[in-house]
Structure formats: C-alpha cells, structure tokens
Protein backbone atom coordinates (compact mmCIF):
# COMPACT_ATOMS: atom_id res chain seq x y z
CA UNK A 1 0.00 0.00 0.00
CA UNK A 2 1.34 3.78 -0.71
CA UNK A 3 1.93 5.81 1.53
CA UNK A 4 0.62 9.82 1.97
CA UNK A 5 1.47 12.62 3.68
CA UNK A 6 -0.87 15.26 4.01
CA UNK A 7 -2.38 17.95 6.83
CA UNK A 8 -4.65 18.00 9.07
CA UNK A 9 -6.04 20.46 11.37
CA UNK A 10 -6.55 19.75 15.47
CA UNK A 11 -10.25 19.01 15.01
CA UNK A 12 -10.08 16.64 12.22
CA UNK A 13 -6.96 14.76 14.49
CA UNK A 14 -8.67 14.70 17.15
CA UNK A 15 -11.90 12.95 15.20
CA UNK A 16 -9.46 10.30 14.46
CA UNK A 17 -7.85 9.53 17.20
CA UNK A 18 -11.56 7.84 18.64
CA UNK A 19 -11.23 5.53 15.41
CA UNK A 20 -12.13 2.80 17.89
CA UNK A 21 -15.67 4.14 18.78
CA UNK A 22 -16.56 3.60 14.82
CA UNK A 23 -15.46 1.00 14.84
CA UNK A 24 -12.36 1.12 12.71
CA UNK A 25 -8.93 -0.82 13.25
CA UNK A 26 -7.10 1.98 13.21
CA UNK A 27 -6.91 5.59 11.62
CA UNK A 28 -5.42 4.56 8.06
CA UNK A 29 -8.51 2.35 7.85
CA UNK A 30 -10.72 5.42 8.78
CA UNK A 31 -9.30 7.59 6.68
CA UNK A 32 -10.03 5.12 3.76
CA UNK A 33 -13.01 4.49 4.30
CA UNK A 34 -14.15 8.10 4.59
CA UNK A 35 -12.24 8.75 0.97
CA UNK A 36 -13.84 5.76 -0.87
CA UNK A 37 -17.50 7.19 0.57
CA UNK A 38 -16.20 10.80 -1.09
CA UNK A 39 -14.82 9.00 -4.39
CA UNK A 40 -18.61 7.25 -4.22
CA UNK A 41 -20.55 10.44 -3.65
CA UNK A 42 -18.66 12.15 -5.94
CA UNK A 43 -19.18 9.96 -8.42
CA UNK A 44 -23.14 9.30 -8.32
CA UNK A 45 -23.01 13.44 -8.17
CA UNK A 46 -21.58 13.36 -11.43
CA UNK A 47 -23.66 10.48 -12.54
CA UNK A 48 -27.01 12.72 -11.47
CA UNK A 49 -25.82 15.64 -12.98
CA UNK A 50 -25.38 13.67 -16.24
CA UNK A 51 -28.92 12.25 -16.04
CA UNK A 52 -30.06 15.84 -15.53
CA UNK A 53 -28.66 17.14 -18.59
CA UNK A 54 -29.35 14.12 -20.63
CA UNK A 55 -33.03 14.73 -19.53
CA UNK A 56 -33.15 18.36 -20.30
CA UNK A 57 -31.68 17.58 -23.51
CA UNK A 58 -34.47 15.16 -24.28
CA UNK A 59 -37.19 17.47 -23.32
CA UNK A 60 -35.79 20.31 -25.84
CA UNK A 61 -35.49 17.83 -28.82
CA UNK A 62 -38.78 16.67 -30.47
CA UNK A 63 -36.93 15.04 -32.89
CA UNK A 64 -35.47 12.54 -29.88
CA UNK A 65 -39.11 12.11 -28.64
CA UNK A 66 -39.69 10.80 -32.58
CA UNK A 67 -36.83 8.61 -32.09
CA UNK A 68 -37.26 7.25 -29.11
CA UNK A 69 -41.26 6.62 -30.01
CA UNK A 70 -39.91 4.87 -32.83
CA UNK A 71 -37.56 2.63 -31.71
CA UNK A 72 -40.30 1.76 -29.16
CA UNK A 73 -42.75 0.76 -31.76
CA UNK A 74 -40.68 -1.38 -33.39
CA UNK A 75 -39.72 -3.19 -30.25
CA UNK A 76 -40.03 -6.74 -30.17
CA UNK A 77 -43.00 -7.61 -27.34
C-alpha cells in the first residue's frame, strides 16, 4: 500500500484519534473508508448531474421524442 502525507487540522486529528468508537482498526482504515465514501458520492453526483442534462436535452429535442417513439414501436413484445 502507498503511503501519503498530508495535513490536518486539530479538530479533524482529534476525530481520528476515537477511530475505535466507529469502529475502525485503526486511523489509516478510517481515513479510507471516509475517501472511498467521497470518491462514491462524488461519483453518483456526477452520474445525477449527467442524467439531468441528458433529460433536459431530451425534453428540448422533439426530434429525440420521434426517435425514441420509434424505436419503441418497433420493439419486439
């Protein structure tokens, strides 16, 4: 596993030194987990925001409507 060095302030130290009381085996493993559930929110933001446009996008464009109503007709049942 690599290593990082980074700061922190007082509070944040402080937070992690009780890694026990959540449970954790020790503050590495904390401070993992807590990244991975950023990287995870992060990521379904992005993936919202995405849907969001794509939907706008579809609402402006009657010619995807016709498309998609198409392709739906012509879907096997």
């Amino acid at each position: 596993m690599q290593h990082a060095r980074f700061n922190l302030t007082s509070q944040i130290i402080e937070f992690l030194c009780n890694y026990k009381l959540y449970g954790f085996n020790d503050k590495s493993s904390m401070v993992r987990a807590a990244l991975l559930r950023l990287k995870e929110e992060l990521e379904l933001k992005n993936i919202r925001q995405s849907a969001e446009l794509y939907a706008e996008i579809y609402e402006e464009d009657s010619d995807l409507h016709e498309l998609t109503e198409s392709a739906v007709a012509e879907w096997p049942e």
